[in-house]
Protein backbone atom coordinates (compact mmCIF):
# COMPACT_ATOMS: atom_id res chain seq x y z
CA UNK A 1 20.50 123.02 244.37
CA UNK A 2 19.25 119.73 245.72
CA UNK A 3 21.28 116.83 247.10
CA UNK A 4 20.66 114.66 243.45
CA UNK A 5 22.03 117.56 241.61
CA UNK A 6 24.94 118.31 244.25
CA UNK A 7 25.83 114.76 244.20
CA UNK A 8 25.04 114.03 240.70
CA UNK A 9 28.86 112.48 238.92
CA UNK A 10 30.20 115.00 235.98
CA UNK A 11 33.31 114.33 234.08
CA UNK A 12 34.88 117.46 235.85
CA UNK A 13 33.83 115.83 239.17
CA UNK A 14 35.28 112.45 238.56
CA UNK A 15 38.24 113.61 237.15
CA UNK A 16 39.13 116.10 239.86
CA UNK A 17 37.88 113.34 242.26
CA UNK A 18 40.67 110.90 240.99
CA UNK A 19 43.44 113.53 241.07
CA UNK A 20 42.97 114.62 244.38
CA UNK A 21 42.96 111.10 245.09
CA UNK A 22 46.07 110.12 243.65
CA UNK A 23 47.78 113.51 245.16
CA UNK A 24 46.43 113.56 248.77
CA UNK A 25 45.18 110.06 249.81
CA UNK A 26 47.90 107.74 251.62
CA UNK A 27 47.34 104.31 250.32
CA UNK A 28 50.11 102.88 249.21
CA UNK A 29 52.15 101.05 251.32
CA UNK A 30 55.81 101.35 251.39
CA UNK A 31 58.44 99.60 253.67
CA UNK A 32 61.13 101.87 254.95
CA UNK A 33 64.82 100.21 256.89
CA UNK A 34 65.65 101.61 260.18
CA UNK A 35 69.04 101.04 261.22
CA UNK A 36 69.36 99.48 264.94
CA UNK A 37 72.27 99.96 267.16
CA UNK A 38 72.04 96.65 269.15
CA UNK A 39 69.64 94.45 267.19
CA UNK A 40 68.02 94.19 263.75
CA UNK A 41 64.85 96.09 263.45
CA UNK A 42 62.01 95.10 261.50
CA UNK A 43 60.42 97.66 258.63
CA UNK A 44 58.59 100.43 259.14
CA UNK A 45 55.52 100.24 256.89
CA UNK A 46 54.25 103.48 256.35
CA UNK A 47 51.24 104.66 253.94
CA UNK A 48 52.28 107.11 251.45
CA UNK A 49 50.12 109.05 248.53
CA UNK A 50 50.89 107.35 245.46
CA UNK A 51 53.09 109.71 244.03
CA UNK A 52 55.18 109.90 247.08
CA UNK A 53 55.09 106.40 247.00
CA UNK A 54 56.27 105.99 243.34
CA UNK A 55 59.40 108.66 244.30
CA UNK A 56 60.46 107.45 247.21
CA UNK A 57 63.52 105.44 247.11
CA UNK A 58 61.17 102.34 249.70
CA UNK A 59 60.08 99.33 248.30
CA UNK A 60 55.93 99.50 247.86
CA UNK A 61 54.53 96.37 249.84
CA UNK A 62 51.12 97.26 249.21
CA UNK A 63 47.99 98.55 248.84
CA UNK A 64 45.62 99.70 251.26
CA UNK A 65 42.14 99.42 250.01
CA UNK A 66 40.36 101.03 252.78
CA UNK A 67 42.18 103.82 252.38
CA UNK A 68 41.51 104.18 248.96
CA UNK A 69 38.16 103.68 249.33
CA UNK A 70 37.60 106.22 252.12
CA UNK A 71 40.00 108.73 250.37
CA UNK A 72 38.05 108.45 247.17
CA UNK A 73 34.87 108.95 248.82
CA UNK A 74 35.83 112.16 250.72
CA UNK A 75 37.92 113.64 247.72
CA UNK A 76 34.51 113.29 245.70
CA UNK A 77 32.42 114.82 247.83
CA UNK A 78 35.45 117.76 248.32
CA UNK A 79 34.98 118.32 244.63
CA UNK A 80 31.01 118.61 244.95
CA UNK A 81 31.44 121.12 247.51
CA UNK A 82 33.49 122.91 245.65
CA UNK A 83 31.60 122.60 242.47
CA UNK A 84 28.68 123.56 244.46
CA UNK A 85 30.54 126.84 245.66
CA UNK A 86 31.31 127.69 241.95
CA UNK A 87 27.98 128.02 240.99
């Protein structure tokens, strides 16, 4: 198998790529409280997948398109390697 083929986009590819996307990659942004003793506290943002992000009880502020970007990326090239391994 040669790198066109092993990189070449299926259907199964992109559709596993986008899945393990949405599970694993943290890019959405949510905003959680902290509670302060002494004085108020600002927000913690933290990055979340976007399920985690859609469950949690946070507001979503955002999101972060690097992330998403660089997630989708890898979690493509995780399901060519493991296509690749099938075969």
């Amino acid at each position: 198998m040669d790198w066109k083929e092993f990189l070449k986009p299926t259907k199964g590819k992109i559709i596993s790529a986008l899945v393990l996307t949405l599970i694993l990659v943290p890019f959405v942004k949510t905003e959680m409280q902290i509670m302060c003793i002494t004085e108020p506290c600002n927000p913690l943002v933290i990055h979340r997948p976007l399920l985690l992000g859609l469950l949690s009880i946070s507001e979503i502020v955002g999101v972060s398109s690097g992330y998403l970007i660089a997630g989708s990326v890898i979690s493509y090239l995780i399901t060519c390697l493991f296509s690749w391994f099938r075969k």
